[in-house]
N, C-alpha and C. Protein backbone atom coordinates (compact mmCIF):
# COMPACT_ATOMS: atom_id res chain seq x y z
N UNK A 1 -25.96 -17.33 -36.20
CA UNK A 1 -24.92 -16.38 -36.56
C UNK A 1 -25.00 -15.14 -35.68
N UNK A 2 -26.36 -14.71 -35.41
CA UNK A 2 -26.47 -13.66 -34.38
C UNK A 2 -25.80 -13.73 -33.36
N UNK A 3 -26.35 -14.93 -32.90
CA UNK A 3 -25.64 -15.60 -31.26
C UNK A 3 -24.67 -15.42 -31.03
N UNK A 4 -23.83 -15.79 -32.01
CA UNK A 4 -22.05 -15.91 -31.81
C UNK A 4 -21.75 -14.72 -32.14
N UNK A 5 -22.36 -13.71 -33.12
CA UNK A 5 -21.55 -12.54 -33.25
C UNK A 5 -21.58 -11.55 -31.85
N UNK A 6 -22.90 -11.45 -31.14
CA UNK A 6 -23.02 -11.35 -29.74
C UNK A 6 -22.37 -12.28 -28.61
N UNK A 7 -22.17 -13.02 -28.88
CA UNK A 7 -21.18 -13.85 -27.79
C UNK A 7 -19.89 -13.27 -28.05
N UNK A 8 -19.07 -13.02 -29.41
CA UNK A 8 -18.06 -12.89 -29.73
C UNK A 8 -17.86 -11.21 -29.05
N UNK A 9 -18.50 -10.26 -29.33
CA UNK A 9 -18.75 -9.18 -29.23
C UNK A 9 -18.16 -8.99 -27.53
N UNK A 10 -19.30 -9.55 -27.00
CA UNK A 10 -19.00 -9.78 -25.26
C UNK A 10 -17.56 -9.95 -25.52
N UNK A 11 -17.41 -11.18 -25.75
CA UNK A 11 -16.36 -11.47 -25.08
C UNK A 11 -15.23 -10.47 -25.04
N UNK A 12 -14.93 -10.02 -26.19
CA UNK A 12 -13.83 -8.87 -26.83
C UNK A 12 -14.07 -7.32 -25.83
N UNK A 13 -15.26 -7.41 -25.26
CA UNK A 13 -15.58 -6.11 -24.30
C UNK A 13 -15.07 -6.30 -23.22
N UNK A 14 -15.20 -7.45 -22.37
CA UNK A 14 -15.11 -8.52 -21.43
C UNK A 14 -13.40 -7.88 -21.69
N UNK A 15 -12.57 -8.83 -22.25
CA UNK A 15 -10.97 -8.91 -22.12
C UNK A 15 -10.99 -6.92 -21.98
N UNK A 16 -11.40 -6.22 -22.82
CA UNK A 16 -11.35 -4.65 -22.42
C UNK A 16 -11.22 -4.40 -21.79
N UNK A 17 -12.46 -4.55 -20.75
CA UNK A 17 -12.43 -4.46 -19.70
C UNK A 17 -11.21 -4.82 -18.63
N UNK A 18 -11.21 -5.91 -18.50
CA UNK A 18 -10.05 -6.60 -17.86
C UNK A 18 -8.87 -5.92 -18.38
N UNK A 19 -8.57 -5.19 -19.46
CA UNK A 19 -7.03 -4.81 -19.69
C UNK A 19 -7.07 -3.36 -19.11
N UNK A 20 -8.06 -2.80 -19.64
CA UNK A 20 -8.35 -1.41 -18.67
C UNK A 20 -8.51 -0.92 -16.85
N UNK A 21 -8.79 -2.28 -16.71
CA UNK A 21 -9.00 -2.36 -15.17
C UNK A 21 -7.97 -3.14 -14.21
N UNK A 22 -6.40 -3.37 -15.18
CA UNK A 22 -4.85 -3.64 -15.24
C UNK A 22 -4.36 -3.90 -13.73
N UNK A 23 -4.69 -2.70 -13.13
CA UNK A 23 -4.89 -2.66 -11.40
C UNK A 23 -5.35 -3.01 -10.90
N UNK A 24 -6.18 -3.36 -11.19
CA UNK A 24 -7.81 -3.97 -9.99
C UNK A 24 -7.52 -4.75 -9.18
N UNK A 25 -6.24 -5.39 -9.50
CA UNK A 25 -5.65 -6.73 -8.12
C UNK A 25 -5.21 -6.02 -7.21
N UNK A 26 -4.65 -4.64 -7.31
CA UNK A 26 -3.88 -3.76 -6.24
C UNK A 26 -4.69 -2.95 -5.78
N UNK A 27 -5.61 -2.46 -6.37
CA UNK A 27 -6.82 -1.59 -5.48
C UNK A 27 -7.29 -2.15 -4.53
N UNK A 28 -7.39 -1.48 -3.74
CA UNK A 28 -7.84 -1.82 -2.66
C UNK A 28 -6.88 -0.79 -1.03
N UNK A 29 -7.06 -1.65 -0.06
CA UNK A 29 -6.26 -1.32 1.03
C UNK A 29 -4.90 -2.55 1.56
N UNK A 30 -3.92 -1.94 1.98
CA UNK A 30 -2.43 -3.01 2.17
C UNK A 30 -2.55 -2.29 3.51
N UNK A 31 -1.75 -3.10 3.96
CA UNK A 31 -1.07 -2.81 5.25
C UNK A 31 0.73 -3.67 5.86
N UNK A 32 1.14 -3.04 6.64
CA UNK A 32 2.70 -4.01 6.68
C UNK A 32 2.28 -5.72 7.40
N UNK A 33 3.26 -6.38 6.49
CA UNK A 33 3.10 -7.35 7.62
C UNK A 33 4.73 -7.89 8.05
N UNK A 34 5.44 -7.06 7.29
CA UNK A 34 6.53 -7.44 7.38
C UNK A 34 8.01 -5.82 7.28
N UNK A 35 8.90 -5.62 8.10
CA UNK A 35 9.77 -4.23 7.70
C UNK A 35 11.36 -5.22 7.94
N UNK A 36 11.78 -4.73 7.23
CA UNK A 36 13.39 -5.24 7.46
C UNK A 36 14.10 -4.11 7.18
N UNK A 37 14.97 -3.59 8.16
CA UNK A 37 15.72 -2.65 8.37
C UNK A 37 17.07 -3.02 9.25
N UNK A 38 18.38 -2.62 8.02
CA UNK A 38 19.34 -2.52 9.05
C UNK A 38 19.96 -3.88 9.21
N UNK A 39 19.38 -4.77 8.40
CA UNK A 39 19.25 -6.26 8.44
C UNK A 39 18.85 -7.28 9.30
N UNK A 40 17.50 -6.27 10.22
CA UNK A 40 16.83 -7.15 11.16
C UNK A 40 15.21 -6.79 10.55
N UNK A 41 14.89 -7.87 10.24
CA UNK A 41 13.27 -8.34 10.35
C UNK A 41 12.41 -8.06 11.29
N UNK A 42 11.01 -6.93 11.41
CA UNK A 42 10.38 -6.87 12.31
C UNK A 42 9.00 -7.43 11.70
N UNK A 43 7.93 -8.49 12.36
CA UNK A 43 7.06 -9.17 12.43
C UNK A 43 5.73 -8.81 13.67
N UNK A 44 4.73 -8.36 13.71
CA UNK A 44 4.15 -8.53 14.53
C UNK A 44 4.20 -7.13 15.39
N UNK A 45 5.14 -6.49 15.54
CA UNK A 45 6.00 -5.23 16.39
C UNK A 45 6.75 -4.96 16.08
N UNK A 46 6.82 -3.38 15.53
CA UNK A 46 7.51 -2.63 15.45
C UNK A 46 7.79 -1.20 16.10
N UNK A 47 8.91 -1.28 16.74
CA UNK A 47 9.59 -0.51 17.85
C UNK A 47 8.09 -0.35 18.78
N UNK A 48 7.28 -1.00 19.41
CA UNK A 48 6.40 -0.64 19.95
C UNK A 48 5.01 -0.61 19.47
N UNK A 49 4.61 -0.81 18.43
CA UNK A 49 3.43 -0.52 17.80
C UNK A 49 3.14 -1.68 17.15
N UNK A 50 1.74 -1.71 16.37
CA UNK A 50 1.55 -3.04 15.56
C UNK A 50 2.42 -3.16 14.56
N UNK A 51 2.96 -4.00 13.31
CA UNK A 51 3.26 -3.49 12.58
C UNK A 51 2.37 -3.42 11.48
N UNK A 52 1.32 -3.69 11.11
CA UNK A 52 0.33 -3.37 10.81
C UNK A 52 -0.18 -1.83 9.91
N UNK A 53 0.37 -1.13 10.95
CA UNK A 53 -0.19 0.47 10.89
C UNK A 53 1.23 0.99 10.57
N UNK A 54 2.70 0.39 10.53
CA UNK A 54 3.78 0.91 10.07
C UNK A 54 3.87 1.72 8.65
N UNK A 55 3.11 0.78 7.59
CA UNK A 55 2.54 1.80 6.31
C UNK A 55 0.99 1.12 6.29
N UNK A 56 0.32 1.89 5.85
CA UNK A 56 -1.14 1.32 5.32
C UNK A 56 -1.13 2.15 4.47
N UNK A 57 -1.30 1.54 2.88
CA UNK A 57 -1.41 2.12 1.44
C UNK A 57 -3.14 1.81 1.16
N UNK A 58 -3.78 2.97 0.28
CA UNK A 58 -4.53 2.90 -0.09
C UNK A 58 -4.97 2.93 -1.84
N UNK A 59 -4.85 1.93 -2.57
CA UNK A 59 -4.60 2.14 -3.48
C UNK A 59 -6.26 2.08 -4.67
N UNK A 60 -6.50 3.74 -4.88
CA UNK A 60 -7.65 3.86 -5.50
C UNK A 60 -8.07 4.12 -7.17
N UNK A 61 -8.91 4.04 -7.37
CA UNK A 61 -9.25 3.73 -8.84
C UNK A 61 -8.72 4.76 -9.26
N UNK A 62 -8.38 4.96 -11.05
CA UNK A 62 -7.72 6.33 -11.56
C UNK A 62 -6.51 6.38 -10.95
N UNK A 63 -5.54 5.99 -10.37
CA UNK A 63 -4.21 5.66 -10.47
C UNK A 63 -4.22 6.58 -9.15
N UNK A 64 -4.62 6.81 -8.52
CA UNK A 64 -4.30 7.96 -7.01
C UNK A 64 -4.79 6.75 -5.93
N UNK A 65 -3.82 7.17 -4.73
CA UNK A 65 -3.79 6.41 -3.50
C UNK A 65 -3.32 7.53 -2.47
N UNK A 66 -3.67 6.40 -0.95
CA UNK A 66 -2.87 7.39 0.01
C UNK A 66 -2.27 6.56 0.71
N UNK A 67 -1.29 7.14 1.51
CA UNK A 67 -0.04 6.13 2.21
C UNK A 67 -0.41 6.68 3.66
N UNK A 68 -0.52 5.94 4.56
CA UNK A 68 -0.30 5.89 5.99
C UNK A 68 0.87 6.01 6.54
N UNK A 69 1.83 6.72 6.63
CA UNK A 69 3.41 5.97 7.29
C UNK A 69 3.23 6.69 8.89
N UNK A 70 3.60 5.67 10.05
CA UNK A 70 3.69 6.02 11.23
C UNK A 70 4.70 7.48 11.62
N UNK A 71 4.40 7.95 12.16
CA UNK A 71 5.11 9.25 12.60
C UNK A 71 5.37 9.45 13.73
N UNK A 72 5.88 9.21 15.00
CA UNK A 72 5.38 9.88 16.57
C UNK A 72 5.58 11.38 16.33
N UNK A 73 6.12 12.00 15.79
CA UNK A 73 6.38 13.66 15.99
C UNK A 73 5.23 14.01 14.35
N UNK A 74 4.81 13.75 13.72
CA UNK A 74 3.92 14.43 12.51
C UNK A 74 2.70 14.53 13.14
N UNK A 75 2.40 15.62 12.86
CA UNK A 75 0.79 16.08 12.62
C UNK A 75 0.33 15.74 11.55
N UNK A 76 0.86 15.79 10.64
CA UNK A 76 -0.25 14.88 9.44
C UNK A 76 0.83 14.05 8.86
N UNK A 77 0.31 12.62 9.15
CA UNK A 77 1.24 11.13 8.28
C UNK A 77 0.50 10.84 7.29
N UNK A 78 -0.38 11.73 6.76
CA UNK A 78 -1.39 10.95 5.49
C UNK A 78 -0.41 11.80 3.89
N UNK A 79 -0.26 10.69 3.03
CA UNK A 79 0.27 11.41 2.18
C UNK A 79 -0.17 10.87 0.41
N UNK A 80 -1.13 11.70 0.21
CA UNK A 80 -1.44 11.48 -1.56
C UNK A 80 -0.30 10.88 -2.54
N UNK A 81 -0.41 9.82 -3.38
CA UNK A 81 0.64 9.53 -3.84
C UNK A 81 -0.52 9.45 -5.33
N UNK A 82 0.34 8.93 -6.93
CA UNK A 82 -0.17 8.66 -7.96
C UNK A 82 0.91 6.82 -8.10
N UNK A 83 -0.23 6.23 -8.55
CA UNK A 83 0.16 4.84 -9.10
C UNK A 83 -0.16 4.39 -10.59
N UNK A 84 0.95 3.31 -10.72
CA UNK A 84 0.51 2.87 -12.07
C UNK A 84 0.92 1.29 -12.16
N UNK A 85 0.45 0.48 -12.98
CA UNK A 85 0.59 -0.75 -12.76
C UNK A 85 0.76 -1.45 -14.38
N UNK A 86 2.42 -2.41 -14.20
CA UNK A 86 3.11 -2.73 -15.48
C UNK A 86 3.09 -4.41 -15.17
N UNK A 87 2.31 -4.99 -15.28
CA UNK A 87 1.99 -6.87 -15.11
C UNK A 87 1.90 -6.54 -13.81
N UNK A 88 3.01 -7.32 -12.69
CA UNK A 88 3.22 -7.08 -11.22
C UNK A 88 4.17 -5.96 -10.71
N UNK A 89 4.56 -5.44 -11.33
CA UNK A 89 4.85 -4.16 -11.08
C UNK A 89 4.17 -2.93 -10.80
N UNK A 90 4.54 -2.45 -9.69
CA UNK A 90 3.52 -1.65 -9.57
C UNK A 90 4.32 -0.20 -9.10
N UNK A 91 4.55 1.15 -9.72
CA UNK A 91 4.92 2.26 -9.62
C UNK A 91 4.18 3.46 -8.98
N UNK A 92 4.57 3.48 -8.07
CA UNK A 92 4.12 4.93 -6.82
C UNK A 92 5.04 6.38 -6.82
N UNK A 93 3.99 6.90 -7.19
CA UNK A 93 4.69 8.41 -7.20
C UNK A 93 4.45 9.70 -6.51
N UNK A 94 5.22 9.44 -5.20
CA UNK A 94 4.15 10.89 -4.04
C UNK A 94 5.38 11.86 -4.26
N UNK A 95 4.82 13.24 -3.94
CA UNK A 95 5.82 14.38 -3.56
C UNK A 95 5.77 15.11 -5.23
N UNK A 96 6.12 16.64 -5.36
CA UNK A 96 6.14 16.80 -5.94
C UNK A 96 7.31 18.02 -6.36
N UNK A 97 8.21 18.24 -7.64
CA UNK A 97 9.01 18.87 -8.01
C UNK A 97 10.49 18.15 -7.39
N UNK A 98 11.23 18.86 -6.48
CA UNK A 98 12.25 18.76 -6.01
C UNK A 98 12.31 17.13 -4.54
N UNK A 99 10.86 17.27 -4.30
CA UNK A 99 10.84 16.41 -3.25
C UNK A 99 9.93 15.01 -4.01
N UNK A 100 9.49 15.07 -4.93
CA UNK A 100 9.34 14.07 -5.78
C UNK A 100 10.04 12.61 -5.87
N UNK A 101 9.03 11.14 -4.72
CA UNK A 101 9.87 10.10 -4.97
C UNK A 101 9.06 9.30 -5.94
N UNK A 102 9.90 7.98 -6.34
CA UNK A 102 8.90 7.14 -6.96
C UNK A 102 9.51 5.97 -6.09
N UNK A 103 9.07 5.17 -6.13
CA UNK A 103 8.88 3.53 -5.21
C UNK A 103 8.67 2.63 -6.37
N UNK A 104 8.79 1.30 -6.55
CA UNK A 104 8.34 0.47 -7.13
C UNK A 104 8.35 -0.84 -6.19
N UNK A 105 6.83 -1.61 -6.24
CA UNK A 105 6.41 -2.49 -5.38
C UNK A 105 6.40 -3.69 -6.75
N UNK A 106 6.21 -5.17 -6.47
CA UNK A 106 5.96 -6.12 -7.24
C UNK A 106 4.59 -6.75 -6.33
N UNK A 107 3.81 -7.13 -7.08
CA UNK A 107 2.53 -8.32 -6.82
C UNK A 107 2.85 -9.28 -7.04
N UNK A 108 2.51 -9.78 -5.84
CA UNK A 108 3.01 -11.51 -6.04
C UNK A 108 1.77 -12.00 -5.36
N UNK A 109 0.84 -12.64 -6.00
CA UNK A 109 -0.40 -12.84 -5.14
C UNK A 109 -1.04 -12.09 -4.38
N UNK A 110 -0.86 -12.54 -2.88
CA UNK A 110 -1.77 -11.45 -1.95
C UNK A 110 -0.79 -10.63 -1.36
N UNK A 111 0.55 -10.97 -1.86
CA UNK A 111 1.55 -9.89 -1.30
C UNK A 111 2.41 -8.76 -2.18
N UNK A 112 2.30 -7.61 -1.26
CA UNK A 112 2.65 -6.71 -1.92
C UNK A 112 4.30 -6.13 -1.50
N UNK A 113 5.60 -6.31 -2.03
CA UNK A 113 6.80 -5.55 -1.84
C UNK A 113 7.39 -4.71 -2.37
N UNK A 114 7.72 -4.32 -0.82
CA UNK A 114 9.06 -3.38 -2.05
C UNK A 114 10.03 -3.01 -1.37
N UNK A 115 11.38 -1.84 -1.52
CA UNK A 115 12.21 -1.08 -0.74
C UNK A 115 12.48 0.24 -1.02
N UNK A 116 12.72 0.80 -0.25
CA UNK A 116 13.06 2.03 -0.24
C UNK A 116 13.42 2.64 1.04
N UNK A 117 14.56 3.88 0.36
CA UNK A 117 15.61 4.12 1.25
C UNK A 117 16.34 3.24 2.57
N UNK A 118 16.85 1.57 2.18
CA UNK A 118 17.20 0.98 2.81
C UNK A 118 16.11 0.30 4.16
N UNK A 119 14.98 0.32 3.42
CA UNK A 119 13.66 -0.36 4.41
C UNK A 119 13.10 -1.01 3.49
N UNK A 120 13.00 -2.37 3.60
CA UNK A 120 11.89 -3.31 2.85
C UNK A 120 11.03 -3.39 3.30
N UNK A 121 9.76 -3.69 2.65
CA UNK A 121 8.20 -3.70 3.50
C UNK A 121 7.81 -5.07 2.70
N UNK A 122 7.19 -5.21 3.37
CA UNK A 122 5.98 -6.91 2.57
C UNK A 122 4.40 -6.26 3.26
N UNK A 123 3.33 -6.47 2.60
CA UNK A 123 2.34 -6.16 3.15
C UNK A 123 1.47 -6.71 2.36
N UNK A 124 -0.21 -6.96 2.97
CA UNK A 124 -0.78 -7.83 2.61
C UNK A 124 -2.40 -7.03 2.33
N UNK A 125 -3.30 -7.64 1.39
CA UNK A 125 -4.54 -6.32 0.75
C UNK A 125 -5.56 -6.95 2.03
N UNK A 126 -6.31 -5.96 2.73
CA UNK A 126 -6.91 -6.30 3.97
C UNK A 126 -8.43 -5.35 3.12
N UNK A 127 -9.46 -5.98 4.20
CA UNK A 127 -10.72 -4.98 3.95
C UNK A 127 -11.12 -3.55 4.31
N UNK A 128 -10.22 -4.05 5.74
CA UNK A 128 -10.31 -2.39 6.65
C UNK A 128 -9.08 -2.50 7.56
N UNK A 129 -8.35 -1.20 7.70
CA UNK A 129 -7.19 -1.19 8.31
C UNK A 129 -7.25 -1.38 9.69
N UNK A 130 -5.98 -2.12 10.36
CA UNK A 130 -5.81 -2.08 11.43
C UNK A 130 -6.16 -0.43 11.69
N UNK A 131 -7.01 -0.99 13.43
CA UNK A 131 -6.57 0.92 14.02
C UNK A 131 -5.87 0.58 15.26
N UNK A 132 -4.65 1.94 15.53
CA UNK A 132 -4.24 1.93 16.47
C UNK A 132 -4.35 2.94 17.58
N UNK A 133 -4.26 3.73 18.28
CA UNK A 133 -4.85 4.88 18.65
C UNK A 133 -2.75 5.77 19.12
N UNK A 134 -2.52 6.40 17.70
CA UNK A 134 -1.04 7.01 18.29
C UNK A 134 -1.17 8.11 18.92
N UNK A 135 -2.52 9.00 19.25
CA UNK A 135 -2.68 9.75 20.45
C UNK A 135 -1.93 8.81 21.86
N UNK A 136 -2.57 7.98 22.18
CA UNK A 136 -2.58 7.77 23.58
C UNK A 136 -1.12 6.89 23.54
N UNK A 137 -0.50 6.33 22.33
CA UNK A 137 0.84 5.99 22.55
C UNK A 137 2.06 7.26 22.77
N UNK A 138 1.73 8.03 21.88
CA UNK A 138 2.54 9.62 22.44
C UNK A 138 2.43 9.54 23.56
N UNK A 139 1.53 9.92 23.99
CA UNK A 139 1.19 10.21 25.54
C UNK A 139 2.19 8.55 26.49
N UNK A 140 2.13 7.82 26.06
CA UNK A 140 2.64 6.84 27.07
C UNK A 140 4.25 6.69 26.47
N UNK A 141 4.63 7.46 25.80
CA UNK A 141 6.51 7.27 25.26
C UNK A 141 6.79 8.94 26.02
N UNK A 142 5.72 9.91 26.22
CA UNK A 142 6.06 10.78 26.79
C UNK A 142 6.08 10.83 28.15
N UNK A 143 5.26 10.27 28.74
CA UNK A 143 4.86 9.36 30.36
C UNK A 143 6.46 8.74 30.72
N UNK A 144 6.76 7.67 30.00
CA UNK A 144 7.77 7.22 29.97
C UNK A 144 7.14 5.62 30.98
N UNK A 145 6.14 5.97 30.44
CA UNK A 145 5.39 4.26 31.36
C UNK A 145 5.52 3.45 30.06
N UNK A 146 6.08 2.22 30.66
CA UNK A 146 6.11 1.09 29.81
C UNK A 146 5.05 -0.32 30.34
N UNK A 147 4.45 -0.16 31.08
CA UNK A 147 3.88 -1.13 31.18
C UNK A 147 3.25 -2.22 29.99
C-alpha cells in the first residue's frame, strides 16, 4: 500500500511538472529556414545572406526570449520579447506601450511558424545559432564588390 501510494504520488508530481513546464518544446533556440514575402519563397538565401540568421529567436525559461532580426543599417538588432504557450500556439510579445506587437507562431513538431506584417517565417529549434559576420557584409554592400 506504501508502494503505490508513492508511486501514485510521483506520478501526479511528474504530470505537474510536465503541465508547468507547457513550453519546454519551444525553449530553446530557432532560427529561419524558410521567409515568404511578396509571394516569393526564400530558402537557403536571403537577399544575400544565410537565411538562417534572417530571425534567430531565443526562447527562455519564465516566458522571456530574444529575437535576432537582420538589420544592415541597426546598431542594435537584438530585441527582448515576453512569450507564452496555449497547446501549439505560441504568443510573443516585444515592444512596449504604443509600439507594443504581439505575433503568434504554431508548433508543429520541430517547426516553428508564423506571419507578420505580410512576411511568413518557418524556422527550425537548433543547438547553437548560425553565425554570420554582418560587419564585413556592410562593408562589402558598401564596397559595392560582389564577388
Amino acid at each position: 500500500m506504501k508502494k503505490t501510494a508513492v508511486l501514485l504520488l510521483s506520478m501526479i508530481m511528474l504530470c505537474l511538472c510536465l503541465v508547468g513546464c507547457g513550453g519546454s518544446d519551444v525553449e530553446g533556440k530557432w532560427e529561419t529556414t524558410k521567409v515568404t514575402e511578396g509571394g516569393k519563397s526564400y530558402e537557403g538565401e536571403y537577399n544575400g545572406i544565410p537565411i538562417a540568421v534572417v530571425y534567430q529567436l531565443e526562447f527562455k525559461s519564465g516566458g522571456k526570449g530574444t529575437i535576432t532580426a537582420f538589420n544592415v543599417s541597426a546598431e542594435d538588432d537584438d530585441h527582448d520579447f515576453t512569450w507564452e504557450a496555449d497547446g501549439k500556439t505560441i504568443k510573443i510579445t516585444a515592444g512596449e506601450g504604443d509600439d507594443k506587437d504581439t505575433m503568434e507562431m504554431t508548433l508543429d513538431g520541430d517547426k516553428l511558424s508564423g506571419s507578420f506584417g505580410g512576411v511568413s517565417v518557418e524556422m527550425k529549434k537548433v543547438d547553437k545559432f548560425t553565425e554570420f559576420d554582418f560587419e564585413e557584409f556592410k562593408k562589402k554592400l558598401l564596397s559595392g564588390d560582389d564577388e
